[in-house]
Each structure stands twice: as structure tokens, then as C-alpha cells.
N, C-alpha and C. Protein backbone atom coordinates (compact mmCIF):
# COMPACT_ATOMS: atom_id res chain seq x y z
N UNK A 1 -11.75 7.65 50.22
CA UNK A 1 -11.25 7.73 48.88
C UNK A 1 -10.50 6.46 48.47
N UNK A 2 -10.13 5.42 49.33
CA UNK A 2 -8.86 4.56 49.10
C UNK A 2 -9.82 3.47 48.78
N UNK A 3 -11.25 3.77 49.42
CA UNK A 3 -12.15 2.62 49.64
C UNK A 3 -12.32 2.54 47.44
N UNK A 4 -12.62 3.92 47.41
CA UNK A 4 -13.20 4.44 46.09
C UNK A 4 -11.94 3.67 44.82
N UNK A 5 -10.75 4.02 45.36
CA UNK A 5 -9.85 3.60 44.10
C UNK A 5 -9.70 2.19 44.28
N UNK A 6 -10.13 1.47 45.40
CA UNK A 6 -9.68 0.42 45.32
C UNK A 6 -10.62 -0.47 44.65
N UNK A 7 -11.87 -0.40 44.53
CA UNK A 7 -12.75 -0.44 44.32
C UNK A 7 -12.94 -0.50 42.44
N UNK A 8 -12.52 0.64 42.17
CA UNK A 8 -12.05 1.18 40.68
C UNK A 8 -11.23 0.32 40.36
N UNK A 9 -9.86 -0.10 41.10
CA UNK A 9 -9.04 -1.28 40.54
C UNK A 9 -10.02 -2.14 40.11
N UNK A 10 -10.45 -2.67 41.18
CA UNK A 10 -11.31 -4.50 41.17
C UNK A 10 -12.06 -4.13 39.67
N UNK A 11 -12.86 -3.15 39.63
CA UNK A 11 -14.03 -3.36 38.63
C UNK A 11 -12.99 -3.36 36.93
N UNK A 12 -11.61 -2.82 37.22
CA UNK A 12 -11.28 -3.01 35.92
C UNK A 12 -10.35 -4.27 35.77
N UNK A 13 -9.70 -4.61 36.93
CA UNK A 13 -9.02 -6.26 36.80
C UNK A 13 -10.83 -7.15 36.30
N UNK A 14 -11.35 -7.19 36.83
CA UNK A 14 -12.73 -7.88 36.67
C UNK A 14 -12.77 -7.66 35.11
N UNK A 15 -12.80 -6.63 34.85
CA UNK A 15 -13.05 -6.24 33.05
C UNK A 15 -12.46 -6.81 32.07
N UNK A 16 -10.68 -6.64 32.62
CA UNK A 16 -9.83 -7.22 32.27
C UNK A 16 -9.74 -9.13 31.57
N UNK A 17 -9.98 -9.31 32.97
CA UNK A 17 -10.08 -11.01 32.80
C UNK A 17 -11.19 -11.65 31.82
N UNK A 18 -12.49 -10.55 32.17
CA UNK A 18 -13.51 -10.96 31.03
C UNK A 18 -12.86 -11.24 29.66
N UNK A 19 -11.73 -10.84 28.96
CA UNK A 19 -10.79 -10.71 27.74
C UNK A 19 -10.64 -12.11 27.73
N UNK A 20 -11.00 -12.88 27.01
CA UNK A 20 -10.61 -13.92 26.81
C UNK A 20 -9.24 -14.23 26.43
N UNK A 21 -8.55 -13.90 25.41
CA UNK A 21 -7.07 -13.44 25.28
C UNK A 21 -5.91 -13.49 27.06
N UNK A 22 -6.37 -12.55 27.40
CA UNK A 22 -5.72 -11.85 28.25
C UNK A 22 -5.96 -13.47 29.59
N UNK A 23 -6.99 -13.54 29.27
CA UNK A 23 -7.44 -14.57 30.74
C UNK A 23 -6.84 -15.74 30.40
N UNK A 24 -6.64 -15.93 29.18
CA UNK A 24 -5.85 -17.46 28.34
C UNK A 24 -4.54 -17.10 29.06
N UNK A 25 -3.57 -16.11 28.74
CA UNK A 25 -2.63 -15.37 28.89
C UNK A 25 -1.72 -15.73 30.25
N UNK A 26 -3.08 -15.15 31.11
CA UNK A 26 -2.95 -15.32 32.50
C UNK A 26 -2.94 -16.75 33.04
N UNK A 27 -3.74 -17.58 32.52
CA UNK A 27 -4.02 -19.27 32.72
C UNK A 27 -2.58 -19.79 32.63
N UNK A 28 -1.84 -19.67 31.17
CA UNK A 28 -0.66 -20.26 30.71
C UNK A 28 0.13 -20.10 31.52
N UNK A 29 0.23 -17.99 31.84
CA UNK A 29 1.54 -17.47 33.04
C UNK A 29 1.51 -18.84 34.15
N UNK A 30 -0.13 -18.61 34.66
CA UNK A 30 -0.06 -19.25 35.86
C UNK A 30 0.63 -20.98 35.83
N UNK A 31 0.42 -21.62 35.07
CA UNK A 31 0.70 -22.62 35.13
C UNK A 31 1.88 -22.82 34.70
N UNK A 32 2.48 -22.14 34.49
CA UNK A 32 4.06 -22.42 34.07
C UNK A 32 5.03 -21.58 35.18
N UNK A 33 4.14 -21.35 36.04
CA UNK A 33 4.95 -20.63 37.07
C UNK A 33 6.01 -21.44 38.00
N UNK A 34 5.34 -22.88 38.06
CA UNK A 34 6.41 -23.67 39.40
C UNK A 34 7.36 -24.33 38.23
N UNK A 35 7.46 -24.09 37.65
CA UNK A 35 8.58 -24.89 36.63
C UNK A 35 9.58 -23.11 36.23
N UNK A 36 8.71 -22.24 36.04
CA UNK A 36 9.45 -20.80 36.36
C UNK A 36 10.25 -20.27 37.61
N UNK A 37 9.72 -20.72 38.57
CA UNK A 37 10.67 -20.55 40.00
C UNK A 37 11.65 -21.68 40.25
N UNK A 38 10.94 -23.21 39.91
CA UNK A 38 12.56 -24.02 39.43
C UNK A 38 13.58 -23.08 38.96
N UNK A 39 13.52 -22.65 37.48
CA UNK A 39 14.18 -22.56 37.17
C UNK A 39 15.41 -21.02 37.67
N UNK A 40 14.37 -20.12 37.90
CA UNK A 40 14.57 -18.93 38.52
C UNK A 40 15.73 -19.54 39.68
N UNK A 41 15.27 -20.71 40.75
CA UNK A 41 15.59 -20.98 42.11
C UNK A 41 17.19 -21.40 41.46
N UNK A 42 17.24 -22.39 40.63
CA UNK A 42 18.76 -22.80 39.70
C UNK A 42 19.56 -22.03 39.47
N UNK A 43 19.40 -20.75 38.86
CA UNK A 43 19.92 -19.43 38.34
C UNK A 43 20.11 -18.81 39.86
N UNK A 44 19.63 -18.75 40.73
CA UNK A 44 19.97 -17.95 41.89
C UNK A 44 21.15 -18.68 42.19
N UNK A 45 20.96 -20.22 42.39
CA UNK A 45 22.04 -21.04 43.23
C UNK A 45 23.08 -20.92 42.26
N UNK A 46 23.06 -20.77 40.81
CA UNK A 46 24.12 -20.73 40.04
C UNK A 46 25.00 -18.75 40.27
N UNK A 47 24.29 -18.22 39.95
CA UNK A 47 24.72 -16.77 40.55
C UNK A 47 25.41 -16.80 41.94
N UNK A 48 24.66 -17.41 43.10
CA UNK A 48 25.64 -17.63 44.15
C UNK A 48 26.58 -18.26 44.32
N UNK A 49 27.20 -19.40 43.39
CA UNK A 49 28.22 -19.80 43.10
C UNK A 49 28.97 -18.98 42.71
N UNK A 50 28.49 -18.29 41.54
CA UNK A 50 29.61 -17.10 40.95
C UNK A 50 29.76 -16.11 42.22
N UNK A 51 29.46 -15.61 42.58
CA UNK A 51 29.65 -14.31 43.73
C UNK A 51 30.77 -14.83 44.92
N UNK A 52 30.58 -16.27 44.96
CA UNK A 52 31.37 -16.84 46.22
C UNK A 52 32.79 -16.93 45.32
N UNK A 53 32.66 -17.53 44.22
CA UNK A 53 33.71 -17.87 43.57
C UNK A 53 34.86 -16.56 43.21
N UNK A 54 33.91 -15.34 42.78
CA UNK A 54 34.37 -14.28 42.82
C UNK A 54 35.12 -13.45 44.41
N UNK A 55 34.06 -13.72 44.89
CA UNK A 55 34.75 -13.46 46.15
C UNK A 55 35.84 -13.49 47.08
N UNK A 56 36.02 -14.77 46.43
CA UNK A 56 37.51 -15.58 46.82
C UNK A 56 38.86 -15.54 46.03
N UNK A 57 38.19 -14.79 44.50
CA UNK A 57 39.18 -14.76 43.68
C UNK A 57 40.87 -14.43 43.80
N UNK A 58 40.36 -13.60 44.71
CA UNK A 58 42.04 -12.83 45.01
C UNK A 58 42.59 -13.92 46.35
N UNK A 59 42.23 -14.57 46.46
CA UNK A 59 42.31 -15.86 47.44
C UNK A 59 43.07 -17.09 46.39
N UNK A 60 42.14 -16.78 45.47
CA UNK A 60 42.59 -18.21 44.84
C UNK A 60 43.80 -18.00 44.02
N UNK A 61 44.10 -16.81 43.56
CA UNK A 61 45.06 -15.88 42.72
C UNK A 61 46.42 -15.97 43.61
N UNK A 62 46.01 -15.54 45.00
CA UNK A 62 47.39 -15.87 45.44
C UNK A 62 47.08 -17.06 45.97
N UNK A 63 46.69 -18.10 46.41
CA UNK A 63 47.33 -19.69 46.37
C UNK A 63 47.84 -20.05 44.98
N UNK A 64 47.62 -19.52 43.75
CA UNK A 64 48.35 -20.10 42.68
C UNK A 64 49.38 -19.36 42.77
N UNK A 65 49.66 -18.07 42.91
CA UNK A 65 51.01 -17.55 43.14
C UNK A 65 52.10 -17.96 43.91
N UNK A 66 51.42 -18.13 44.97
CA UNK A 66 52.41 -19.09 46.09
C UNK A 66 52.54 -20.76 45.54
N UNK A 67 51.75 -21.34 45.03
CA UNK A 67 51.98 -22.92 44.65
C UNK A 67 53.03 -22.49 43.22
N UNK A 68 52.85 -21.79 42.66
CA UNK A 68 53.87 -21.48 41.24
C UNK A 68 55.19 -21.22 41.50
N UNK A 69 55.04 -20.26 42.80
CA UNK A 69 56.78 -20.41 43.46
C UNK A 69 57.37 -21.09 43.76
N UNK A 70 56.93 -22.58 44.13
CA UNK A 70 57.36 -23.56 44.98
C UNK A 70 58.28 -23.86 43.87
N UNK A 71 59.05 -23.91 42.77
CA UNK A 71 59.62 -24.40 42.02
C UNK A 71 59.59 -25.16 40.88
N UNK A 72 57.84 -24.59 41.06
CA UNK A 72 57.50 -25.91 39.96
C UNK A 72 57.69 -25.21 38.66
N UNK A 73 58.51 -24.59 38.04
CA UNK A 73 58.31 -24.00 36.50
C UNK A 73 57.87 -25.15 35.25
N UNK A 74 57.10 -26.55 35.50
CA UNK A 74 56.62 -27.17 34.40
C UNK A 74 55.07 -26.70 34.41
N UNK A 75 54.91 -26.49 35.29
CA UNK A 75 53.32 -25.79 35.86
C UNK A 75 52.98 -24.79 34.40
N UNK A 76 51.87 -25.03 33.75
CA UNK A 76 51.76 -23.84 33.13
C UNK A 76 50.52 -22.50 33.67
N UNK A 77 51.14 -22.03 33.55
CA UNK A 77 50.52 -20.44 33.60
C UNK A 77 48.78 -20.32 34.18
N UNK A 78 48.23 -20.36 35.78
CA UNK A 78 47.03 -20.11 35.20
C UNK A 78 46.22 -18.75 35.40
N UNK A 79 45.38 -18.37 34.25
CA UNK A 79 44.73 -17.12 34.84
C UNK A 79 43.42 -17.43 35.06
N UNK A 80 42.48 -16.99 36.40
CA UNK A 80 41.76 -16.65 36.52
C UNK A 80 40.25 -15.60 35.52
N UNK A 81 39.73 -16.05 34.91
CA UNK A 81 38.90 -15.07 34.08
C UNK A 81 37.33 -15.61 34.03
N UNK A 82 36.63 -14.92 33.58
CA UNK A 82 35.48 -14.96 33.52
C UNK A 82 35.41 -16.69 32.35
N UNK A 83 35.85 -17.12 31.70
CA UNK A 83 35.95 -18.07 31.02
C UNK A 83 36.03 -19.03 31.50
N UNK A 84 37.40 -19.08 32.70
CA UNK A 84 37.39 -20.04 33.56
C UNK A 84 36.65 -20.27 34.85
N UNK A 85 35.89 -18.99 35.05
CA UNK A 85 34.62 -18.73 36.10
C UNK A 85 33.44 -19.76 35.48
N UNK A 86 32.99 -19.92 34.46
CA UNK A 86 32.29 -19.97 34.22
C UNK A 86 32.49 -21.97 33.34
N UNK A 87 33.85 -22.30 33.41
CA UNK A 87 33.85 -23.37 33.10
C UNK A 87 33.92 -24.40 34.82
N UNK A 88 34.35 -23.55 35.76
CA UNK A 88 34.30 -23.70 37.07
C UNK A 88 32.46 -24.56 37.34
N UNK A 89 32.03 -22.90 37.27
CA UNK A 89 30.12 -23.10 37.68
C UNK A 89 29.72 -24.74 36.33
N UNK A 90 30.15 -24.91 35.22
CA UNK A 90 29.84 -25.69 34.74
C UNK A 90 30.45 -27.03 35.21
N UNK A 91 31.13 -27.37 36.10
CA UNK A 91 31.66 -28.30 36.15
C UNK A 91 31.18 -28.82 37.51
N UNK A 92 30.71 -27.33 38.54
CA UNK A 92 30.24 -27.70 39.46
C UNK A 92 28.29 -28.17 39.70
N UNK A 93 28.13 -28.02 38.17
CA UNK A 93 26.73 -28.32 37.90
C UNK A 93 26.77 -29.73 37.68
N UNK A 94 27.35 -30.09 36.99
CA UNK A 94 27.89 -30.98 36.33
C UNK A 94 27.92 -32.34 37.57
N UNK A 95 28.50 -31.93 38.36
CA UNK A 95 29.21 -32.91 39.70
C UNK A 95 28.30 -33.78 40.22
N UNK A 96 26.77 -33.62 39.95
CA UNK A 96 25.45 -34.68 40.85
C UNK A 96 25.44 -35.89 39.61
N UNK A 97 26.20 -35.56 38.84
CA UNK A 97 26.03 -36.78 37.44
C UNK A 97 27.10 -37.31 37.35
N UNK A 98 28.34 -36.51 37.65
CA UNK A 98 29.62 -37.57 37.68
C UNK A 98 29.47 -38.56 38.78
N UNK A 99 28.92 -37.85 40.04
CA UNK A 99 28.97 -38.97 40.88
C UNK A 99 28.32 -39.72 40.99
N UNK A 100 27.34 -39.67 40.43
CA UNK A 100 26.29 -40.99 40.03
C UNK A 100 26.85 -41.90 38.78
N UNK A 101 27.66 -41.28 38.07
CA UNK A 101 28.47 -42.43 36.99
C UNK A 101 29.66 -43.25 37.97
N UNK A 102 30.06 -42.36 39.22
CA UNK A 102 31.25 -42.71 39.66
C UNK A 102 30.32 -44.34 40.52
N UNK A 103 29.69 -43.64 41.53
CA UNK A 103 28.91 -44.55 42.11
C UNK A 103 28.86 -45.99 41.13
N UNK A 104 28.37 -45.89 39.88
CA UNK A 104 27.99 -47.51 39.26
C UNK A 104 29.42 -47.75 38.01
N UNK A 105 30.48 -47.36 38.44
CA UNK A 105 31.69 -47.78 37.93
C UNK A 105 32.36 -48.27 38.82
N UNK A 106 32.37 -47.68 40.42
CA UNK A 106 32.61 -48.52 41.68
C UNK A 106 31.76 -49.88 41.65
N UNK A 107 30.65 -49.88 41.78
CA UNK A 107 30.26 -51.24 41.83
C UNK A 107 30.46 -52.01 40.56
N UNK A 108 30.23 -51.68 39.47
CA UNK A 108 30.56 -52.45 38.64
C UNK A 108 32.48 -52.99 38.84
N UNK A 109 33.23 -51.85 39.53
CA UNK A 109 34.61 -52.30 39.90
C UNK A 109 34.49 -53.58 40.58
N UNK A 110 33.51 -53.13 42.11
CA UNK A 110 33.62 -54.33 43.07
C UNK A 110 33.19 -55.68 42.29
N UNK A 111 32.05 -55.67 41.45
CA UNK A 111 31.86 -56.85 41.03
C UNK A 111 33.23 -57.28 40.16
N UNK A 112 33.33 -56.86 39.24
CA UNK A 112 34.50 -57.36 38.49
C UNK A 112 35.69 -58.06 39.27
N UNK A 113 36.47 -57.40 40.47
CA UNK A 113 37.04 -57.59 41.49
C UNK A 113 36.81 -58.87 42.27
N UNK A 114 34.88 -58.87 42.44
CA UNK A 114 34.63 -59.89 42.63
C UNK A 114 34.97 -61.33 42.27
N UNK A 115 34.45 -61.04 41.26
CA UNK A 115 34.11 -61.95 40.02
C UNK A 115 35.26 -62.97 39.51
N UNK A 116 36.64 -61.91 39.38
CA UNK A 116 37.83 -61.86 39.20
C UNK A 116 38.51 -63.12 39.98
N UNK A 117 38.30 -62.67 41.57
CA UNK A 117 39.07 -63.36 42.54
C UNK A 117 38.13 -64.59 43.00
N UNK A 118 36.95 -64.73 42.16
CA UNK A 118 36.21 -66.32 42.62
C UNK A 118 36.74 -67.47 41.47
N UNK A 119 37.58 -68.29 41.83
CA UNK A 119 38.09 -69.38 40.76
C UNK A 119 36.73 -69.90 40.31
N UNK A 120 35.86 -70.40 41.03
CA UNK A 120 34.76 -71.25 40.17
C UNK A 120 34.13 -70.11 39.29
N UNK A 121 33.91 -69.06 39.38
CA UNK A 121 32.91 -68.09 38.73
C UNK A 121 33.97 -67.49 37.12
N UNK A 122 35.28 -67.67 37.39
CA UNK A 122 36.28 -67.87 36.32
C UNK A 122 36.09 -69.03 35.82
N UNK A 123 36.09 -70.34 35.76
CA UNK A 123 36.09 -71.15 35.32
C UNK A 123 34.86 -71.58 34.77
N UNK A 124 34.02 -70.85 35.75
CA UNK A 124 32.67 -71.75 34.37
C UNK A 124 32.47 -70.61 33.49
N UNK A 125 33.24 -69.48 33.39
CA UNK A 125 33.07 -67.97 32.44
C UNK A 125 34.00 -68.66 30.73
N UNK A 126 35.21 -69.26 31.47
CA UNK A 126 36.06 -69.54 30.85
C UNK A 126 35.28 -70.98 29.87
N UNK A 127 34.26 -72.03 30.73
CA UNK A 127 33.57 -72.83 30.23
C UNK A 127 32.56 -72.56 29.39
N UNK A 128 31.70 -71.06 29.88
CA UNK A 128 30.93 -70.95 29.03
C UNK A 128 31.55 -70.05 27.30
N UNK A 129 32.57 -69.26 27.31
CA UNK A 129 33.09 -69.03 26.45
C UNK A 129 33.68 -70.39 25.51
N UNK A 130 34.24 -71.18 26.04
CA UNK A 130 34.88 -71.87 24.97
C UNK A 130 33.76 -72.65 24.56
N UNK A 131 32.31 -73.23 25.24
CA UNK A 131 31.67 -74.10 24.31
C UNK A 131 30.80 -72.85 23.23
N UNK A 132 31.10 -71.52 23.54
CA UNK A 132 30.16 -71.13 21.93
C UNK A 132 31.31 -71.05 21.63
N UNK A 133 33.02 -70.88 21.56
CA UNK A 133 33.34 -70.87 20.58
C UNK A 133 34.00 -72.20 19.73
N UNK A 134 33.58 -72.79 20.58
CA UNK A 134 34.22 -74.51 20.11
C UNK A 134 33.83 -74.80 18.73
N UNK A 135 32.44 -74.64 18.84
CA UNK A 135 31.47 -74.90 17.26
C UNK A 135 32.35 -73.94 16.01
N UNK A 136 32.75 -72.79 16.04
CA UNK A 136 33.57 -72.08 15.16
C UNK A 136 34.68 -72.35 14.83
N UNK A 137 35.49 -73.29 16.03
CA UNK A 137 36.72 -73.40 15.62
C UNK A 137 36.77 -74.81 15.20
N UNK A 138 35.72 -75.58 15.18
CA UNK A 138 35.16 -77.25 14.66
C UNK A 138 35.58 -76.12 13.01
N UNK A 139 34.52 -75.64 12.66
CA UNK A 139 34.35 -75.25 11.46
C UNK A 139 35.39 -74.65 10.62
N UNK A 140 35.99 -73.81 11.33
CA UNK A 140 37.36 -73.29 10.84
C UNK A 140 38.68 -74.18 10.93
N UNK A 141 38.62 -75.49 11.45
CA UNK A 141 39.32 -76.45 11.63
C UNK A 141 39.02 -77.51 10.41
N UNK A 142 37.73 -77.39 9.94
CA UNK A 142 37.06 -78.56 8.93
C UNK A 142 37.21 -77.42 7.15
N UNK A 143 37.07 -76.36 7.38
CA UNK A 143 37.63 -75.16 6.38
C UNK A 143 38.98 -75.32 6.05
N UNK A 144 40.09 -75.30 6.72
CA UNK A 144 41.10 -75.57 6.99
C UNK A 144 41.31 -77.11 5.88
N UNK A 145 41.22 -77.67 6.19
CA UNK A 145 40.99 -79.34 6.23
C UNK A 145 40.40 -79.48 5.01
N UNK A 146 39.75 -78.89 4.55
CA UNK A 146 38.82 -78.74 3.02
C UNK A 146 40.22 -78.03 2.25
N UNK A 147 40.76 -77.19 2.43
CA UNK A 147 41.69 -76.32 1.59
C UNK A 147 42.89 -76.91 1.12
N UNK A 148 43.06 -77.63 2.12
CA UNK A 148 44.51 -78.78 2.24
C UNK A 148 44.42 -79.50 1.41
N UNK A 149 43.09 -80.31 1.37
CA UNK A 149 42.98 -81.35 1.04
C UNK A 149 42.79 -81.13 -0.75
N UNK A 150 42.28 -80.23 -0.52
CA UNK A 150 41.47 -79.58 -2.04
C UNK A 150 43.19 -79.18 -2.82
N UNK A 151 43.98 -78.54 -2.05
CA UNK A 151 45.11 -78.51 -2.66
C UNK A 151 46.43 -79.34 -3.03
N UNK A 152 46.48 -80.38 -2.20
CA UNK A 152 46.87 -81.70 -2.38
C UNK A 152 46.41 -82.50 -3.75
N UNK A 153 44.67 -82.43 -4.10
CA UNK A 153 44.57 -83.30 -4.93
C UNK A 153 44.97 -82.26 -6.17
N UNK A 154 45.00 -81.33 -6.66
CA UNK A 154 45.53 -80.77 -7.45
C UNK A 154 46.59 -80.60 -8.04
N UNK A 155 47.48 -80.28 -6.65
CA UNK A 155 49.05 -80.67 -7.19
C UNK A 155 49.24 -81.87 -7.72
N UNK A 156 48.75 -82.77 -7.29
CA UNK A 156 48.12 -84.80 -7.71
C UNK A 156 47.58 -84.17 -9.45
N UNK A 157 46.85 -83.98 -9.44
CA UNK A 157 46.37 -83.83 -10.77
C UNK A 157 47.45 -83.23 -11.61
N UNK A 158 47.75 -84.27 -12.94
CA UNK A 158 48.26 -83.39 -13.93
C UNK A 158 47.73 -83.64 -15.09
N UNK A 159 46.16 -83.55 -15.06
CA UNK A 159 45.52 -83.95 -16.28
C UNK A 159 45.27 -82.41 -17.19
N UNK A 160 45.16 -81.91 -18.43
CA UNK A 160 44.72 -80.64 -18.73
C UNK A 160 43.45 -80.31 -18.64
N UNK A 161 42.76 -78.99 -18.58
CA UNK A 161 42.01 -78.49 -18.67
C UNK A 161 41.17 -78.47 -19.99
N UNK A 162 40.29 -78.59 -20.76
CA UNK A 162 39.84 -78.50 -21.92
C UNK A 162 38.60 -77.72 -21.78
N UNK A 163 38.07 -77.10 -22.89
CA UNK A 163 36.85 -76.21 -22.68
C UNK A 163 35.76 -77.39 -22.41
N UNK A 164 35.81 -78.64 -22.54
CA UNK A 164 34.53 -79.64 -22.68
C UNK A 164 34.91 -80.05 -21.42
N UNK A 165 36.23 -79.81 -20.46
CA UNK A 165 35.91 -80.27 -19.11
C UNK A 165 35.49 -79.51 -18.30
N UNK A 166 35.95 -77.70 -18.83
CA UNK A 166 35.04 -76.88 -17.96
C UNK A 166 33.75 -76.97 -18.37
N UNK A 167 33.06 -77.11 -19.07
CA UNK A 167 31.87 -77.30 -19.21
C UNK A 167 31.17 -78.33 -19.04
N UNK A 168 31.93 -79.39 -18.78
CA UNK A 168 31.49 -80.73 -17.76
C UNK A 168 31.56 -79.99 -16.11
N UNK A 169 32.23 -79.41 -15.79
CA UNK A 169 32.37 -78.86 -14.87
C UNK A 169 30.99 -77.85 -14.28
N UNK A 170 30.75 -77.13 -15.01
CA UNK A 170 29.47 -76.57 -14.81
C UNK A 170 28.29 -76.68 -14.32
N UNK A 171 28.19 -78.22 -14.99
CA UNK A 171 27.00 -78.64 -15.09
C UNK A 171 26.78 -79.32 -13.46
N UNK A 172 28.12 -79.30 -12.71
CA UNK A 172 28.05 -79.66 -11.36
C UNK A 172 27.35 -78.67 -10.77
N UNK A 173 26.22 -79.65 -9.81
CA UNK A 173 25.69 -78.28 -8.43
C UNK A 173 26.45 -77.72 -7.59
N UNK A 174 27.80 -78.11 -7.19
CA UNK A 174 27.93 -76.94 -6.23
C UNK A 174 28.74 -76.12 -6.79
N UNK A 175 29.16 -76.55 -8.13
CA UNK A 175 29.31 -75.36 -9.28
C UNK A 175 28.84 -74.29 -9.44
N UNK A 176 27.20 -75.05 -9.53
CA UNK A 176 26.37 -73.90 -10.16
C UNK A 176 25.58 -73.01 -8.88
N UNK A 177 25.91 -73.96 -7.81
CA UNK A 177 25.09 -72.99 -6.76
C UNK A 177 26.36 -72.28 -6.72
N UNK A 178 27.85 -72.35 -6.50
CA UNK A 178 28.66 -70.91 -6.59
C UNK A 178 28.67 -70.17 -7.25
N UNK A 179 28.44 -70.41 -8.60
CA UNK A 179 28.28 -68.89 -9.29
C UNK A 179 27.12 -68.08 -9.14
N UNK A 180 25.97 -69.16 -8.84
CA UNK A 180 24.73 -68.47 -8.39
C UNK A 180 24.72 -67.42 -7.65
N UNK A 181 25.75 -67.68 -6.40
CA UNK A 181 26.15 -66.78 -5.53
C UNK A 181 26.97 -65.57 -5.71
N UNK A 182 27.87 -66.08 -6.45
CA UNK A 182 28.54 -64.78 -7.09
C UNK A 182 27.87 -64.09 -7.99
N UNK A 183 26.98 -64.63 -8.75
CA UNK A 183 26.20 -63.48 -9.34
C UNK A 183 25.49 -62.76 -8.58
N UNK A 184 24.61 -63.06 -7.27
CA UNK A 184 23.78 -62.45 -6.58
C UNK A 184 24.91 -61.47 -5.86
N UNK A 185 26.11 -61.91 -5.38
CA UNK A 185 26.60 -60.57 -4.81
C UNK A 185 27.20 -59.70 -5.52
N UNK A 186 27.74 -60.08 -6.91
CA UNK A 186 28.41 -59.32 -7.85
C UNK A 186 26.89 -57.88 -8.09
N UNK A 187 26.02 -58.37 -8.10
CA UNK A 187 24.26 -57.90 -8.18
C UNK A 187 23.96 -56.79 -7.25
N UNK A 188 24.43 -57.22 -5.59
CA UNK A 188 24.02 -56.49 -4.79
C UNK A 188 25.37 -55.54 -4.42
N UNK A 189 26.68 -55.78 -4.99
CA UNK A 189 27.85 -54.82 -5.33
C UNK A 189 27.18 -53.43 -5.65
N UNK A 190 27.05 -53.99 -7.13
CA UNK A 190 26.61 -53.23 -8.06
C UNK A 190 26.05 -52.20 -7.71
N UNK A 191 24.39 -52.62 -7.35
CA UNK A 191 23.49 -51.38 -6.90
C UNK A 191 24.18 -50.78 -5.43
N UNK A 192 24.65 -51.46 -4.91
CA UNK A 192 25.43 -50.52 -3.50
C UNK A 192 25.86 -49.43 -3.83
N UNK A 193 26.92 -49.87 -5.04
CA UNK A 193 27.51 -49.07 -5.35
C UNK A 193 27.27 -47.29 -6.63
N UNK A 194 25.87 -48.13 -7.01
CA UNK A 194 25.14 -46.66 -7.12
C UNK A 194 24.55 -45.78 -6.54
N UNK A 195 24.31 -46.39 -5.34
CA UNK A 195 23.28 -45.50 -4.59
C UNK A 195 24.42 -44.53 -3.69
């Protein structure tokens, strides 16, 4: 008889799978299965964290009881709860990534450390910084030097202004390329400031 039902199974799993639906169904299950027991296998190791953690609770309850007696009353208050169970398991998930940040903040330490305590490797750092900024401070030194100078001859000047000298004035290029400019940004103000 066992031969008979078993038999009866096969011919209707067989039937079954003919379902195209059902056999798609089954294809997808199957292939998403080892990324399903990953994840299943994660959730176990995370559950066994909790159970150990729980386990110990009344362990860990009184070491804070006893460390709270020691005199420390700035200590604040801690309780044990499912909140802090669970910020625990997150932190201990967490821990394969801190220490891989920790790992390349150490070396990046040692180099710095390095780096730090080699005088020549300071000095040509210190060399290569000041020649890009040399060119800026040429310029902001010759800016400088333009403003002075530009204000000197002015106070010097005590001739008046007339509308026929600003308009002799105008007709200068780097006159007219400045307002050029100020119109183009007064321009691109503008629409900035509608959008």
C-alpha cells in the first residue's frame, strides 16, 4: 500500500510541476534560497546574541548595582530593557566596520606620525605649499599696490568732476569692459534670483 501512495504522490508532484506558474514559482524559490539561508544563518547568530545577552542579564544588573555603589552618584541611572538589548545587538553588528575604519585611521595615524617626525618630508611639504601659494600672494601684493596707489593719486587730484569728464571717462576700455561686467552680473543676479 505505501508502494501505492507513494507512487500517487510522484504522479501528482509530476502534475504539479507540469503548471507552468507553479514550476516558475518553484525555479525563483529555488534560486533565492542561498541568499535565504544567508540571511536566515544572520538572524540565528543575531537571536543568539540576544538569548546570551539575556541570559546574563541578571549578571549584568547586578555588576551595575555593585559599580553604582562604589560612590559614584554622578553615574546616571542605567536600566537594562529590551531597547537597550537591542541597541546592544546593533552595535555588536555594527563592530566588523568600526574596526575596519579603526584599522585605516591607525595607519593613516602612523603615516601622519610618520610624515610629521621626517624634517625633509616637512620641508619640501612646507616647499611645495608655499610655491602654489606664492603666485596669490604676488597678486594680492600687486592688488594691494594698485589700491594705494590708485588712492594716493586721488587725494593728489583736486580737479572737479564735470558730466563731459565722466563721459570722457566712458569712452575708456577698461571703463567700458567694467561696466560690461557689472552688467553681466547685475544680469545673472537677477535671474538667480527668480528662480
Amino acid at each position: 500500500m505505501s508502494n501505492i501512495a507513494a507512487t500517487t504522490n510522484r504522479e501528482e508532484l509530476l502534475r504539479l510541476l507540469e503548471n507552468d506558474e507553479i514550476s516558475h514559482a518553484l525555479q525563483t524559490a529555488l534560486e533565492k534560497l542561498p541568499k535565504f539561508m544567508e540571511q536566515y544563518s544572520a538572524m540565528e547568530k543575531t537571536v543568539g546574541v540576544f538569548q546570551e545577552i539575556t541570559k546574563y542579564r541578571t549578571s549584568i544588573t547586578d555588576l551595575v548595582t555593585e559599580f553604582s555603589s562604589l560612590g559614584t552618584s554622578q553615574l546616571p541611572e542605567i536600566t537594562i530593557g529590551n531597547e537597550t538589548l537591542e541597541a546592544i545587538a546593533t552595535f555588536i553588528n555594527k563592530l566588523p566596520k568600526i574596526a575596519e575604519y579603526l584599522t585605516v585611521m591607525e595607519e593613516l595615524m602612523d603615516l601622519a606620525q610618520t610624515v610629521l617626525s621626517d624634517k625633509k618630508t616637512m620641508e619640501f611639504m612646507f616647499k611645495g605649499v608655499q610655491s602654489m601659494t606664492e603666485p596669490m600672494q604676488t597678486k594680492i601684493k600687486e592688488g594691494i599696490s594698485l589700491v594705494e596707489e590708485a588712492k594716493i593719486r586721488a587725494n593728489a587730484d583736486s580737479s572737479t568732476m564735470s558730466i563731459f569728464s565722466v563721459m570722457k571717462l566712458l569712452k575708456d576700455p577698461m571703463v567700458q569692459e567694467g561696466l560690461k561686467f557689472t552688467k553681466a552680473f547685475l544680469e545673472v543676479v537677477s535671474e538667480r534670483k527668480k528662480t
